[in-house]
N, C-alpha and C. Protein backbone atom coordinates (compact mmCIF):
# COMPACT_ATOMS: atom_id res chain seq x y z
N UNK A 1 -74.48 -8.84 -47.74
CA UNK A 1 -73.87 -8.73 -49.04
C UNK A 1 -72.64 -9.63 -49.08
N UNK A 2 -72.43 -10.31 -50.27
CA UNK A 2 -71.13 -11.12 -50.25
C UNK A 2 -70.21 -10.41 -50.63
N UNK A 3 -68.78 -11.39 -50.12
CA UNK A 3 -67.66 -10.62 -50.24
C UNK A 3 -66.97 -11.18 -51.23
N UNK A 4 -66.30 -10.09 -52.55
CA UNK A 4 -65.62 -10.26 -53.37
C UNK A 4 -64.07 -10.16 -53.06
N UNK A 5 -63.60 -11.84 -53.74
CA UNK A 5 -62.36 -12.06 -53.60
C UNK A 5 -61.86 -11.78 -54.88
N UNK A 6 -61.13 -10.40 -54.69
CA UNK A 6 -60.39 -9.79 -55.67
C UNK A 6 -58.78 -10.12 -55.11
N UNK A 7 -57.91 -10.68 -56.42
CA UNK A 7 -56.42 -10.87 -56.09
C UNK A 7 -55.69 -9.59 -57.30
N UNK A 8 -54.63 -9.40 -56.58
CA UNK A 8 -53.84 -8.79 -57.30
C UNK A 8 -53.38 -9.42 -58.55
N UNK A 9 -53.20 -8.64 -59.82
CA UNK A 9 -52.51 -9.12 -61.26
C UNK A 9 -51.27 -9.06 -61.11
N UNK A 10 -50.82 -10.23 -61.46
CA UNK A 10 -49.68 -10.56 -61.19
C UNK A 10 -49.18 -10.34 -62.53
N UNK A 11 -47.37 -9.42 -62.32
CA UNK A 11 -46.77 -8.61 -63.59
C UNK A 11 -45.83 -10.30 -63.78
N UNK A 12 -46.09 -10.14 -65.96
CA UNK A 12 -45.50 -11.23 -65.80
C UNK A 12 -44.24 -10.77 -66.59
N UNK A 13 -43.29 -11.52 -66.67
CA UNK A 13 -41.85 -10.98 -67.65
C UNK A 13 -41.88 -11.52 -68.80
N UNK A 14 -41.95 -10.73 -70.05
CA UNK A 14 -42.10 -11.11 -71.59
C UNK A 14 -40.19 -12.08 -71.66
N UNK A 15 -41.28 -13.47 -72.54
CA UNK A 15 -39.88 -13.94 -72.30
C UNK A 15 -39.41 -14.23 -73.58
N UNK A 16 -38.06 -13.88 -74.47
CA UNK A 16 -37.77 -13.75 -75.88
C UNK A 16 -37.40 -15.14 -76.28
N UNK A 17 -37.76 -15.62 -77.34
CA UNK A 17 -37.41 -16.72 -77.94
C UNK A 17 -36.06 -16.50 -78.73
N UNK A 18 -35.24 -17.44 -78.87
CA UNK A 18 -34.06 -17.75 -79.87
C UNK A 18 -34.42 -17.79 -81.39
N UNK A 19 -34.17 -17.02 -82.53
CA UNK A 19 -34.55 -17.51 -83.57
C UNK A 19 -34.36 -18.68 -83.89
N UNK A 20 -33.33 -19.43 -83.51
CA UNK A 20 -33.37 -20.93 -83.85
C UNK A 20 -33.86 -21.96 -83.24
N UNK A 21 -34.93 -21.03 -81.86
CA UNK A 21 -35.95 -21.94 -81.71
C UNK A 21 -37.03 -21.94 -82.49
N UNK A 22 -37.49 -20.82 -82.82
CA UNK A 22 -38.88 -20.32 -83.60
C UNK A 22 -38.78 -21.09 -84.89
N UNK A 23 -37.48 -20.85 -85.71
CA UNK A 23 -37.28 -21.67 -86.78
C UNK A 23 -37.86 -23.28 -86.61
N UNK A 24 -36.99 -24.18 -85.50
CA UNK A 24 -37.44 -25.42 -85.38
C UNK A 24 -38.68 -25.75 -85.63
N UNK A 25 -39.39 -24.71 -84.34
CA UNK A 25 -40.91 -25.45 -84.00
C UNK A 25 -41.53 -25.02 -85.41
N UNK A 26 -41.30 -23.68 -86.36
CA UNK A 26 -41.65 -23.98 -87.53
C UNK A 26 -41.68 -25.14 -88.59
N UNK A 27 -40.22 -25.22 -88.81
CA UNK A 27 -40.10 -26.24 -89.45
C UNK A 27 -40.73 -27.69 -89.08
N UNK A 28 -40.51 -27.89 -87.88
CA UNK A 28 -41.30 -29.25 -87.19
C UNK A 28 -42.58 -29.31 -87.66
N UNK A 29 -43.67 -28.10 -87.19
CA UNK A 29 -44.56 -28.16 -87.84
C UNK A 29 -45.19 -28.37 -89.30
N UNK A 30 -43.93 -27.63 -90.12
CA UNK A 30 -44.46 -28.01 -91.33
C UNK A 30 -44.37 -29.47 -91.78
N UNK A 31 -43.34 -30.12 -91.11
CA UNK A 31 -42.90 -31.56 -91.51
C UNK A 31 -43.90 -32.32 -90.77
N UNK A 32 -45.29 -31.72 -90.14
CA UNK A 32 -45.81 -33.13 -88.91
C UNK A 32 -46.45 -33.81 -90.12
N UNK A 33 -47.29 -34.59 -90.05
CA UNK A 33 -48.65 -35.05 -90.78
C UNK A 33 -49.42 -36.00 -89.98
N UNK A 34 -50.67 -35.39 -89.46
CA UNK A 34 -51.58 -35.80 -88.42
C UNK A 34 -52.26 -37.19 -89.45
N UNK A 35 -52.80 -38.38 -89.62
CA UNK A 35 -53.67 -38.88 -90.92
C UNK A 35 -54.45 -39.31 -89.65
N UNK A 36 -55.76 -39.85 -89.89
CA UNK A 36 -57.36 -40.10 -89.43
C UNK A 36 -57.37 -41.29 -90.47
N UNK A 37 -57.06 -42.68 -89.47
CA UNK A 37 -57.83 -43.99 -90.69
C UNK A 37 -58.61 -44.46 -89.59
N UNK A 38 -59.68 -44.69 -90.26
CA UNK A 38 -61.01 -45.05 -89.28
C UNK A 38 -60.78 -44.67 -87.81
N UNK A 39 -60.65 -43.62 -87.60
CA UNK A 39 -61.31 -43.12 -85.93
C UNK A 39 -59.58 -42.92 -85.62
N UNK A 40 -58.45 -43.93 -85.83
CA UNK A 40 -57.48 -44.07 -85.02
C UNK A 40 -56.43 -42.56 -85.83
N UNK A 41 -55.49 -42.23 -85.42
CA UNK A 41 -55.01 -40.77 -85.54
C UNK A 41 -53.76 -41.39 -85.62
N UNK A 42 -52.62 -40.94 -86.51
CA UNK A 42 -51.14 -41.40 -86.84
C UNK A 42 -50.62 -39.79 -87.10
N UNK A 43 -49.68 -40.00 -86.31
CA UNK A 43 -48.67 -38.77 -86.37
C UNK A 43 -47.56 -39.00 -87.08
N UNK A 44 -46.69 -38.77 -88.04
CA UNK A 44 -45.51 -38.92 -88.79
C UNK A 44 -44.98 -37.56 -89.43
N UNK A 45 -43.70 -37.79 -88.63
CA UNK A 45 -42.65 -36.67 -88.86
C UNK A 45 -42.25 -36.76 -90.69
N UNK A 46 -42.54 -35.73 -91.34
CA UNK A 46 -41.76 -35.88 -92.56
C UNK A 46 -40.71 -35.07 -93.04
N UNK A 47 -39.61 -35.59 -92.30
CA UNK A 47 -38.32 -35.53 -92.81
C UNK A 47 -37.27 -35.76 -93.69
């Protein structure tokens, strides 16, 4: 019979964000704009 390699779950620590990080990456996101011209992909921040 084979032997099962069982590892212990490792406890992880919940880690809190800054609201004025959460804000950023919000806002960042809303400002990205991904565009698709023929195949090639352009990222532009709109700020």
């Amino acid at each position: 019979m084979g032997k099962f390699y069982v590892e212990k779950k490792k406890k992880y620590e919940k880690v809190m964000a800054k609201p004025e990080t959460i804000d950023f990456l919000l806002n960042y996101s809303k400002s990205l704009k991904i565009n698709d011209i023929k195949g090639v992909k352009f990222e532009s921040n709109m700020n």
